[in-house]
Protein backbone atom coordinates (compact mmCIF):
# COMPACT_ATOMS: atom_id res chain seq x y z
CA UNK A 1 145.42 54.94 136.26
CA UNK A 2 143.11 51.89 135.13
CA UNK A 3 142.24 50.72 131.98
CA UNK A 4 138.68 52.02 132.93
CA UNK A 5 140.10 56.13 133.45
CA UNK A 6 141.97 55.46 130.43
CA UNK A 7 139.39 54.53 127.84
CA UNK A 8 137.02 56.97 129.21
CA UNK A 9 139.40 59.78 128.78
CA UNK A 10 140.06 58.29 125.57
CA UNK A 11 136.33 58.84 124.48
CA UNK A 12 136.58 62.33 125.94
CA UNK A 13 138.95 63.43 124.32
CA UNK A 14 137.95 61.56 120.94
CA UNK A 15 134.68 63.56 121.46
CA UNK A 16 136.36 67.10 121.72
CA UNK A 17 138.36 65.98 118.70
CA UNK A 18 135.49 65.06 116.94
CA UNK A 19 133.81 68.73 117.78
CA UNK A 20 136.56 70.09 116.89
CA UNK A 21 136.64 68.73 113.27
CA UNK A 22 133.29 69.44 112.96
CA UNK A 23 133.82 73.38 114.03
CA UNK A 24 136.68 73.43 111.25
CA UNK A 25 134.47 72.10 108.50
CA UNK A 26 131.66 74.73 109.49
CA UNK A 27 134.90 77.68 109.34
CA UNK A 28 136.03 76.67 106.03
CA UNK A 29 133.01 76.51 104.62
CA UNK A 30 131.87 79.98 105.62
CA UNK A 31 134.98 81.03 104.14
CA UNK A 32 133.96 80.86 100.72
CA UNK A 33 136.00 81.81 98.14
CA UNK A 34 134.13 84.74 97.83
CA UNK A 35 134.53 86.08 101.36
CA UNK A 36 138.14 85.21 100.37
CA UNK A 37 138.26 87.96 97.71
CA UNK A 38 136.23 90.61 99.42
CA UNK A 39 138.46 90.07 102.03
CA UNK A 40 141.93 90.53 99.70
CA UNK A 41 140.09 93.35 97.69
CA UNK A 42 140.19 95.02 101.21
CA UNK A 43 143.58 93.89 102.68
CA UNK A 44 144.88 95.77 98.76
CA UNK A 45 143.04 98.66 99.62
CA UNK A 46 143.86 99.35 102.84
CA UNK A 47 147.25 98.50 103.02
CA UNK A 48 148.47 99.32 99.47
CA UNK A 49 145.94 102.02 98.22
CA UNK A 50 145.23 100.30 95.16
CA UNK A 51 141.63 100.96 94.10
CA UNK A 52 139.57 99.75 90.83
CA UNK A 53 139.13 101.73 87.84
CA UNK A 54 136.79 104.44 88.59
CA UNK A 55 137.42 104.23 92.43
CA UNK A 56 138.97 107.43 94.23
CA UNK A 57 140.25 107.25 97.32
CA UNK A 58 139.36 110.14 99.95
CA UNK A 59 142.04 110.03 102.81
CA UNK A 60 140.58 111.97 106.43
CA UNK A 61 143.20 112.84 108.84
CA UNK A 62 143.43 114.56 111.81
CA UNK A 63 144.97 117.68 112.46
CA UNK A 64 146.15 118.20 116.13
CA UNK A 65 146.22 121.82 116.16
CA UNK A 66 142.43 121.30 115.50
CA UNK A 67 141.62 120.33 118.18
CA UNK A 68 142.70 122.74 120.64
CA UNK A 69 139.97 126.04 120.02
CA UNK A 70 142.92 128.68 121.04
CA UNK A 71 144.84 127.83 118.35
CA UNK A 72 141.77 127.69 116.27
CA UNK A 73 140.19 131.03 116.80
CA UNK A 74 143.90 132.25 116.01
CA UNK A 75 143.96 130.39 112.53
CA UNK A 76 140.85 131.78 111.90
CA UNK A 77 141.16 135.17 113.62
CA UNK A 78 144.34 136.83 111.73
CA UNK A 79 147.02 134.97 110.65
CA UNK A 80 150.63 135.87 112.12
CA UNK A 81 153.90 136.06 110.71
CA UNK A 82 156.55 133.79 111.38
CA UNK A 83 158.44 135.71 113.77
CA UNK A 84 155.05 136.39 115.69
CA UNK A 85 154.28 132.87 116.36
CA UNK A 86 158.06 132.13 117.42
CA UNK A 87 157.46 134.98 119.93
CA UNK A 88 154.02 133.06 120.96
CA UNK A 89 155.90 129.86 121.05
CA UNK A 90 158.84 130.84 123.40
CA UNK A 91 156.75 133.33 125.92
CA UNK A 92 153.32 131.93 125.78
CA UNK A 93 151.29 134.60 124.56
C-alpha cells in the first residue's frame, strides 16, 4: 500500500473511532443513575419477587386444559370421579 492509502485509512478509521466515542458518551449519559435503579427495582421484581412495602404481587398463569372448550364444558358441566376420567383418558370418551 502507499503512504497515501495508509494515512487516509488512518483518518477513516480515526473518524469511526471518533463516532464511536461520541455514541458511548450519548449511552452513558442516558443511562442515568436513575434509569439504573428503575431498571434493578425491576430486574428484583421479576426475577426474585421481592416487592416494596405495600406492593402485592398478582401472578396470571395459564392453564392448558383451558384452552381446549371440551374439556371445559366438562369442568363446568358435572364433574367426574376419578375412575371416570381414567376411563375417558384410556378410551377416549
Amino acid at each position: 500500500m502507499t503512504q497515501r492509502k495508509i494515512a487516509n485509512e488512518k483518518k477513516l478509521a480515526e473518524g469511526k473511532l471518533a463516532t464511536l466515542r461520541q455514541d458511548n458518551e450519548e449511552l452513558k449519559k442516558s443511562f442515568s443513575e436513575d434509569n439504573l435503579d428503575f431498571y434493578e427495582e425491576k430486574e428484583l421484581k421479576l426475577r426474585l419477587g421481592l416487592v416494596r412495602p405495600g406492593e402485592r404481587t398478582i401472578i396470571i398463569s395459564q392453564d392448558q386444559s383451558l384452552n381446549q372448550p371440551d374439556s371445559l364444558t366438562a369442568k363446568v358441566s358435572s364433574p367426574k370421579s376419578n375412575w371416570q376420567k381414567w376411563i375417558d383418558y384410556f378410551f377416549g370418551k
